[in-house]
N, C-alpha and C. Protein backbone atom coordinates (compact mmCIF):
# COMPACT_ATOMS: atom_id res chain seq x y z
N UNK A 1 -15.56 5.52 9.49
CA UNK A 1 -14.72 5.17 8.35
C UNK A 1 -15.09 6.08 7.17
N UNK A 2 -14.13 6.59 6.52
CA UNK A 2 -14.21 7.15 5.44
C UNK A 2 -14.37 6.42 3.67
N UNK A 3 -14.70 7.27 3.22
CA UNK A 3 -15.25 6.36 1.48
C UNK A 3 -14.46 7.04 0.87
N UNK A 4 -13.85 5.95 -0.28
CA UNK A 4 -13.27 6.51 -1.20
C UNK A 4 -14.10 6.80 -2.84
N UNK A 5 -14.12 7.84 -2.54
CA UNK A 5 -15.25 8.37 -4.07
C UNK A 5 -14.92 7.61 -5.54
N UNK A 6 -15.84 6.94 -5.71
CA UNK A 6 -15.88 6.42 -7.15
C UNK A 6 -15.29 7.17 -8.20
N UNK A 7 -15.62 8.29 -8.23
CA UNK A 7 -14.04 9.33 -9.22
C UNK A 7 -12.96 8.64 -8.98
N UNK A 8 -12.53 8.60 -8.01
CA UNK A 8 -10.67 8.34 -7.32
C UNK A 8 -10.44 6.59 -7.14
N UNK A 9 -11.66 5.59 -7.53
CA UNK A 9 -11.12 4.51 -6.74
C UNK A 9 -10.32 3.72 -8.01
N UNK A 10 -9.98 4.40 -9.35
CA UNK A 10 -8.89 3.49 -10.17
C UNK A 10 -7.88 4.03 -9.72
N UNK A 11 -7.96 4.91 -9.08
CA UNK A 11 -5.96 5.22 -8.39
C UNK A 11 -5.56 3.93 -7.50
N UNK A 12 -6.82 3.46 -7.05
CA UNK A 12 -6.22 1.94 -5.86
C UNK A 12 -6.30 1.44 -6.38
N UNK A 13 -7.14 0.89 -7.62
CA UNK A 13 -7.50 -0.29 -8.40
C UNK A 13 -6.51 -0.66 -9.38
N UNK A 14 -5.57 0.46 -9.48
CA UNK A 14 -3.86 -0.12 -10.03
C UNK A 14 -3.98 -0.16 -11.31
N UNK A 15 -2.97 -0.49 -12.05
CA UNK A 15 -1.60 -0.20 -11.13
C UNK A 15 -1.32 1.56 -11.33
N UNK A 16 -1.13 1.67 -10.05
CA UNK A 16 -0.93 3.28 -9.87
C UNK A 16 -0.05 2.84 -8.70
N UNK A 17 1.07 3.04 -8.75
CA UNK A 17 2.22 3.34 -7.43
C UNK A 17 1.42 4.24 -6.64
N UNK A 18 1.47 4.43 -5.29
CA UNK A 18 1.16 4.92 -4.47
C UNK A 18 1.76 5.31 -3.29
N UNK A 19 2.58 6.29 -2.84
CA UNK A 19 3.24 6.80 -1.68
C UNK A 19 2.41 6.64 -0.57
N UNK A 20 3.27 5.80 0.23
CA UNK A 20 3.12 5.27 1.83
C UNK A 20 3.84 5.89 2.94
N UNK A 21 3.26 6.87 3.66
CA UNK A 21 3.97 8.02 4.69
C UNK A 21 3.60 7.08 5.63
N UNK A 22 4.43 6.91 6.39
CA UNK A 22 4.76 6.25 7.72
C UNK A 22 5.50 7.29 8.97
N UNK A 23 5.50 7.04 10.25
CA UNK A 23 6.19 7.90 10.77
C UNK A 23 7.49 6.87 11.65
N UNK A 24 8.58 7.90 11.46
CA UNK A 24 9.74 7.58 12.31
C UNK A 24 9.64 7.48 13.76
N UNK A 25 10.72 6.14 14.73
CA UNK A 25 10.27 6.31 15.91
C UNK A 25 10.90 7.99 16.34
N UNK A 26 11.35 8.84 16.15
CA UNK A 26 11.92 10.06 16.02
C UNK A 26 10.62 11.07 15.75
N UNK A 27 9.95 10.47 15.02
CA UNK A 27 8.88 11.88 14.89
C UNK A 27 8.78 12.17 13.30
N UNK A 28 9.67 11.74 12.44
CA UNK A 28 10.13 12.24 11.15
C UNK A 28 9.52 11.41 10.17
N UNK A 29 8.43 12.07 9.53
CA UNK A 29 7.54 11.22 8.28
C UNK A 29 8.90 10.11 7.59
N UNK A 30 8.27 9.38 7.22
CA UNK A 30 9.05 8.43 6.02
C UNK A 30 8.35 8.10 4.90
N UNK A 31 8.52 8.13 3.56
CA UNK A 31 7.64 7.84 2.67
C UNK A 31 8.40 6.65 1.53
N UNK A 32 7.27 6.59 1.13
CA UNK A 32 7.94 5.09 0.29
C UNK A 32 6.52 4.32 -0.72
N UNK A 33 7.45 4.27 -1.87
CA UNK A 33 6.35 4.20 -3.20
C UNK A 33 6.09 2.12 -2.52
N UNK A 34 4.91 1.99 -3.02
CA UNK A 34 4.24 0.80 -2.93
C UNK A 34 3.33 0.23 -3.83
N UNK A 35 3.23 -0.68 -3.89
CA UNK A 35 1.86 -1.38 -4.81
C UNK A 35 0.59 -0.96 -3.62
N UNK A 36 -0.61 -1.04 -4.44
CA UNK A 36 -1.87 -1.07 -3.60
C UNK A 36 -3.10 -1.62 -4.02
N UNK A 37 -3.96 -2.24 -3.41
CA UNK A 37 -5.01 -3.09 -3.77
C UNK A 37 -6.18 -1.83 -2.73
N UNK A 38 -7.34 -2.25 -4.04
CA UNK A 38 -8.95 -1.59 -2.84
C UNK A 38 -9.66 -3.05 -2.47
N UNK A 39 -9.94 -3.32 -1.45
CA UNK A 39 -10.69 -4.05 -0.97
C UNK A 39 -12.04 -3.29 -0.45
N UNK A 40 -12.63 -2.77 -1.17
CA UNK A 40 -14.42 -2.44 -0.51
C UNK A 40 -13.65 -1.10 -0.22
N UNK A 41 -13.41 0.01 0.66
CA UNK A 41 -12.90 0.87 0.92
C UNK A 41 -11.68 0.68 1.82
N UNK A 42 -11.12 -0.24 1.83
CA UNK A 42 -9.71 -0.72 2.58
C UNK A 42 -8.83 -0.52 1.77
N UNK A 43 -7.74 -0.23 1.92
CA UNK A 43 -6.26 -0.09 1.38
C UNK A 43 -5.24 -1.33 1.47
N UNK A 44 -4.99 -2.26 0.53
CA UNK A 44 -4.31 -2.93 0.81
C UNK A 44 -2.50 -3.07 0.56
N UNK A 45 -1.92 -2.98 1.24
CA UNK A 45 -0.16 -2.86 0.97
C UNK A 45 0.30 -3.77 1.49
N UNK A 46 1.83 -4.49 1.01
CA UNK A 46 2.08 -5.31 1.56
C UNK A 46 3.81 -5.19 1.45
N UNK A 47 4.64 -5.74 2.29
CA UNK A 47 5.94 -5.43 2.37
C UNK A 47 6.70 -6.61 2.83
N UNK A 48 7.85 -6.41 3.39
CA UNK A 48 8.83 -7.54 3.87
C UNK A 48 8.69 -7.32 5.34
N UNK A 49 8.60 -8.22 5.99
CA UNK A 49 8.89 -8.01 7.09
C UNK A 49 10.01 -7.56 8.01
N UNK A 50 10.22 -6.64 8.44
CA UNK A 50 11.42 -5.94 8.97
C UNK A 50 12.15 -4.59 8.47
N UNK A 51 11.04 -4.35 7.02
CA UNK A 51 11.40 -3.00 6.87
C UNK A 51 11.00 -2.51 7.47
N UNK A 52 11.65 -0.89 6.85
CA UNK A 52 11.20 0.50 8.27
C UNK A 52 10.00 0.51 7.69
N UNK A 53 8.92 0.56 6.66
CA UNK A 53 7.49 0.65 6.62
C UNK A 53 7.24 -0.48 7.87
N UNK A 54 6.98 -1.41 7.45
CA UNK A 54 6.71 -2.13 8.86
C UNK A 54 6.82 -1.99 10.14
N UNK A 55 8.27 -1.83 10.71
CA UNK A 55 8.58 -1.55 11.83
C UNK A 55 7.73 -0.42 12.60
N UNK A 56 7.94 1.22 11.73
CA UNK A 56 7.12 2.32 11.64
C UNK A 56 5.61 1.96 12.17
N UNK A 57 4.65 1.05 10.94
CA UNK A 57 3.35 0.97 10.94
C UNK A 57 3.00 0.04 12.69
N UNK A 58 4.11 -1.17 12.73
CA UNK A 58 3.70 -1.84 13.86
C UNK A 58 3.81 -0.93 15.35
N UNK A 59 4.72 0.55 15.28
CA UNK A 59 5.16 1.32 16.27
C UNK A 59 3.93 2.01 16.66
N UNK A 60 3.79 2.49 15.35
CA UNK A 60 2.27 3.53 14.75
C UNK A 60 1.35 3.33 13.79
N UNK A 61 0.12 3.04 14.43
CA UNK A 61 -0.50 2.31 13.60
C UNK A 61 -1.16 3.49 12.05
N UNK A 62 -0.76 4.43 12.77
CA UNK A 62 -1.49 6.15 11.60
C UNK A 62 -0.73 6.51 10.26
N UNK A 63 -1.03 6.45 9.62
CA UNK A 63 -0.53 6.11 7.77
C UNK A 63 -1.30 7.58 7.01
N UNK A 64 -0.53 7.93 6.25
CA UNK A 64 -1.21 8.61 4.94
C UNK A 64 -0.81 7.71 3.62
N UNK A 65 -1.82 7.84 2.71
CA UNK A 65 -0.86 7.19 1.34
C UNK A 65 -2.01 8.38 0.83
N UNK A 66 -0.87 8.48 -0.71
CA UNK A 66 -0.95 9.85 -1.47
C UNK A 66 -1.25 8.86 -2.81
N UNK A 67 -2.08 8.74 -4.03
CA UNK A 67 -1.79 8.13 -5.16
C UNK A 67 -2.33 9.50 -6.33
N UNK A 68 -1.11 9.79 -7.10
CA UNK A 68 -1.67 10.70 -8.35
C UNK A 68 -1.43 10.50 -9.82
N UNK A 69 -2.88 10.29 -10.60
CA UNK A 69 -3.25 10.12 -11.47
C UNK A 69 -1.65 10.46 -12.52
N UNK A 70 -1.50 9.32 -12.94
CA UNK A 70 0.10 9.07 -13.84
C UNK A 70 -0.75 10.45 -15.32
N UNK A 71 -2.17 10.42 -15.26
CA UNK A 71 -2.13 10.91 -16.66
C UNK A 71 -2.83 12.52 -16.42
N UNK A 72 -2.99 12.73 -14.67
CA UNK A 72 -3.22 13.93 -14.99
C UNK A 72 -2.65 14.36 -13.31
N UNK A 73 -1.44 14.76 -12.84
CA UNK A 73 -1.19 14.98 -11.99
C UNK A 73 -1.72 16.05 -11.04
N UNK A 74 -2.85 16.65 -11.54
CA UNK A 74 -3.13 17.65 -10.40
C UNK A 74 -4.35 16.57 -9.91
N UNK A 75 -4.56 15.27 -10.54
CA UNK A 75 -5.73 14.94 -9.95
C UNK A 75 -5.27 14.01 -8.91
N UNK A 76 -5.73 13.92 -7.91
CA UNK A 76 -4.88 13.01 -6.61
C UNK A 76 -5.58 12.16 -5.66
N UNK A 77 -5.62 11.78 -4.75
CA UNK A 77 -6.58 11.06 -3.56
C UNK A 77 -4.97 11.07 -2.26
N UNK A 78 -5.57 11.49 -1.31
CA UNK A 78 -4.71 11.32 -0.41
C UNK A 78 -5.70 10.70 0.74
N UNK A 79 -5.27 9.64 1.72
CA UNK A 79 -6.13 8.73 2.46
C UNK A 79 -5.31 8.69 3.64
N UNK A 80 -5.85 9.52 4.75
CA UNK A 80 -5.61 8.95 6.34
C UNK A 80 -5.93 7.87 6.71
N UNK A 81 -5.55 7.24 7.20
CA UNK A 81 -6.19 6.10 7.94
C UNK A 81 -5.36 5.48 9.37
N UNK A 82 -5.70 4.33 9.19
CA UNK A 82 -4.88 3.77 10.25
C UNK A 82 -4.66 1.67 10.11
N UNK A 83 -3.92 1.33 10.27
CA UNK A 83 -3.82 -0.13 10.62
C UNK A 83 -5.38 -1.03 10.74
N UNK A 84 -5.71 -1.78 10.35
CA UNK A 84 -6.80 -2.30 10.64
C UNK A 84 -6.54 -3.50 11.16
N UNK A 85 -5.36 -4.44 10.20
CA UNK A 85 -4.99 -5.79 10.47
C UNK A 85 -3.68 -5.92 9.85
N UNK A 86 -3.21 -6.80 10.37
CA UNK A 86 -1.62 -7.03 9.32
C UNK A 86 -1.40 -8.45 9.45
N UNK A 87 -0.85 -9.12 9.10
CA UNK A 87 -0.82 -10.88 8.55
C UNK A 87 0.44 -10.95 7.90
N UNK A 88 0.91 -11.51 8.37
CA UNK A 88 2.38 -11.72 8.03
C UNK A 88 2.48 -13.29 7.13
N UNK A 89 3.28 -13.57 6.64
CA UNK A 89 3.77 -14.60 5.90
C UNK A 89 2.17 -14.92 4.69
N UNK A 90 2.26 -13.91 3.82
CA UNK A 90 1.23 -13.29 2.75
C UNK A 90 2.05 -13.71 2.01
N UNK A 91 1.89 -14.63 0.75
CA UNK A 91 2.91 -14.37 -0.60
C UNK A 91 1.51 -14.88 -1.55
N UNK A 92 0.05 -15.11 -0.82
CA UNK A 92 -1.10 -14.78 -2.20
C UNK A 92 -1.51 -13.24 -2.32
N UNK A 93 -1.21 -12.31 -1.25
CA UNK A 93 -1.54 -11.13 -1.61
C UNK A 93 -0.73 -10.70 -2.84
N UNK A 94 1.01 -10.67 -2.37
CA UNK A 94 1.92 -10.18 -3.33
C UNK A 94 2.07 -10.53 -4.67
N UNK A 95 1.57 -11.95 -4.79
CA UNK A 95 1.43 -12.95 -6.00
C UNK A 95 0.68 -11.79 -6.71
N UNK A 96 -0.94 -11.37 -6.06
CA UNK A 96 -2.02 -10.35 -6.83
C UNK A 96 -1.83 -9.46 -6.85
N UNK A 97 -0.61 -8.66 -6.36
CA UNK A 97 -0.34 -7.73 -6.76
C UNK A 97 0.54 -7.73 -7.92
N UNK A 98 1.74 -8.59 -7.72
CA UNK A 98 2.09 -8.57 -8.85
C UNK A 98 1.68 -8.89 -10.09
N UNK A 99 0.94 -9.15 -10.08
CA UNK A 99 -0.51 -9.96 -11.81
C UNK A 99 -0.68 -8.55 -12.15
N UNK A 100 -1.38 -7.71 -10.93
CA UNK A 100 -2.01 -6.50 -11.45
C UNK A 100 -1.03 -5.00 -11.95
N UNK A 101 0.31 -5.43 -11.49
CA UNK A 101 1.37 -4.27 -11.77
C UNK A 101 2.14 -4.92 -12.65
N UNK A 102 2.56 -6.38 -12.78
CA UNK A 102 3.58 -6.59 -14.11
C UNK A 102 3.11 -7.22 -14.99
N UNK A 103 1.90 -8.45 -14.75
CA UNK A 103 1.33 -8.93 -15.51
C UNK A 103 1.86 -10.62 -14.85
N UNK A 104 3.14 -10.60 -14.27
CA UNK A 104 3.43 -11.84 -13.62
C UNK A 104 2.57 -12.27 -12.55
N UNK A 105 2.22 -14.12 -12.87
CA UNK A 105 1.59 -14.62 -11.83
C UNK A 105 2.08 -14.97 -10.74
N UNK A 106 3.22 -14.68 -10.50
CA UNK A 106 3.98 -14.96 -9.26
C UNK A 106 4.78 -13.96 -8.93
N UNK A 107 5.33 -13.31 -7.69
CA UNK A 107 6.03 -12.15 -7.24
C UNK A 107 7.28 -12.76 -7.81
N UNK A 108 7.54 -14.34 -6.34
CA UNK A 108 8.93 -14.72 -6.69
C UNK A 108 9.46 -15.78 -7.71
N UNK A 109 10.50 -15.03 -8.40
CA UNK A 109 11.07 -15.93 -9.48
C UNK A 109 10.58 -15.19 -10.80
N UNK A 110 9.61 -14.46 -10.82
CA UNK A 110 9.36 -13.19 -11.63
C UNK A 110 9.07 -12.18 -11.37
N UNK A 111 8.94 -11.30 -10.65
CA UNK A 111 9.27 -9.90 -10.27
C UNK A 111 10.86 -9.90 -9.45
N UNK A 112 11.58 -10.91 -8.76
CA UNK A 112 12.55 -10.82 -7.69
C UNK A 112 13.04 -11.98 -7.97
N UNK A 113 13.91 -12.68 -7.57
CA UNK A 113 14.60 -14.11 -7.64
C UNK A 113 14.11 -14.66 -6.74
N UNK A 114 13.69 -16.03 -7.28
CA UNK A 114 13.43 -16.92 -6.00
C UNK A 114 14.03 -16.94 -4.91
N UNK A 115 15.28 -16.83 -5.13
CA UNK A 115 16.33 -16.92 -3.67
C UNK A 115 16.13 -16.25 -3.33
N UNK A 116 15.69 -15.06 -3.28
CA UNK A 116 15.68 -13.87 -2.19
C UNK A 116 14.30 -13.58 -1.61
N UNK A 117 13.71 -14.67 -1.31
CA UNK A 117 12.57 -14.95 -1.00
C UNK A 117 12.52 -13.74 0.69
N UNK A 118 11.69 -13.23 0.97
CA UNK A 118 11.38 -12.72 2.28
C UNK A 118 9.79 -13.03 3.18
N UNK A 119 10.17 -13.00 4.57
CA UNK A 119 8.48 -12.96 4.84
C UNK A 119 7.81 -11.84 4.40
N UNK A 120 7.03 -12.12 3.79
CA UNK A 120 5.89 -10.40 3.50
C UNK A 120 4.74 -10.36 4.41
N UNK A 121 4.45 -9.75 4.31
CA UNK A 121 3.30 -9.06 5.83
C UNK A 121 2.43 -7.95 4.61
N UNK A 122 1.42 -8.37 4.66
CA UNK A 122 0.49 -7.51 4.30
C UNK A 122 -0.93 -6.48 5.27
N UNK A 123 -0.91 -5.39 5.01
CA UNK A 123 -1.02 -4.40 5.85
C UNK A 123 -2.96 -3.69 5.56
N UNK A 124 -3.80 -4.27 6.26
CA UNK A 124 -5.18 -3.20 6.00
C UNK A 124 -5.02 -2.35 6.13
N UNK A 125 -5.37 -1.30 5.84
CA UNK A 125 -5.55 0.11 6.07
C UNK A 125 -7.10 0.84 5.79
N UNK A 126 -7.47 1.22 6.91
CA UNK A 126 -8.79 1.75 6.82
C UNK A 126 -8.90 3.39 7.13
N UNK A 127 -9.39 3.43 5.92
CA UNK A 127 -9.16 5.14 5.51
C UNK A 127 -9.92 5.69 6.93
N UNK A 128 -10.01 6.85 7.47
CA UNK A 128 -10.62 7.95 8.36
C UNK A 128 -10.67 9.18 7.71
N UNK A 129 -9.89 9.74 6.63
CA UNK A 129 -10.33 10.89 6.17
C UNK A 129 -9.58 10.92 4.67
N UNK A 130 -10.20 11.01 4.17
CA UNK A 130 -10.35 10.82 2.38
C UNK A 130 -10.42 12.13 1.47
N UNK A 131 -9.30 12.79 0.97
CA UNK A 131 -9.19 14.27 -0.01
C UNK A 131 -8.93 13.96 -1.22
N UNK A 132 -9.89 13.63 -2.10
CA UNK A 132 -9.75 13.50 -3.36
C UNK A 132 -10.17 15.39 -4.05
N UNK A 133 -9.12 15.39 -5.23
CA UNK A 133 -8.99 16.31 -5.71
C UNK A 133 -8.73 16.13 -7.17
């Protein structure tokens, strides 16, 4: 397992959007901005169940996410990894994410409408090779 260098770990520690490369069943990267949590050197993301991030990650478990510094863009962290665990029907992860990106204590009914409630699935990710720059 790879470490993420104490220089680079407020890019996970948020809120910093962070690009999530996934691959197509085709072969063809997919990318897609996300919230992200550090757990110890884990990557945490979390989504709806049945998007193409999901679908992608459950096909293939091999991920890059890219996060660059909003205040100095040549500075970056890009993180290989892979799937560690995924847990579906999560809405205390998304709850903490959303605290830490809008300031709301709840995703739904303040970040999204209650009604449009979805299962979310939240995703480990355990780095293997770590390029901070």
């Amino acid at each position: 397992m790879a470490k993420i260098p104490n220089s680079h770990r407020g890019l996970l520690e948020g809120p910093v959007f962070v690009t999530l490369v996934t691959t197509m069943p085709d072969g063809q990267p997919q990318a897609s901005p996300v919230w992200a949590l550090l757990d110890g050197d884990d990557i945490i993301i979390n989504t709806a169940v049945g998007r193409q991030k999901d679908k992608n990650l459950q096909n293939n478990p091999k991920t890059t996410l890219v996060a660059i510094n909003p205040d100095n863009p040549y500075s970056y962290l890009e993180v290989r990894g892979e799937v560690a665990d995924r847990i579906e029907d999560d809405e205390q992860t998304i709850d903490q994410m959303a605290k830490l990106y809008t300031g709301n204590d709840k995703y739904y009914g303040t970040v999204t409408p209650e009604d449009q409630r979805e299962v979310r699935v939240t995703y480990r990710i355990r780095p293997k090779k770590v390029i901070a720059n």
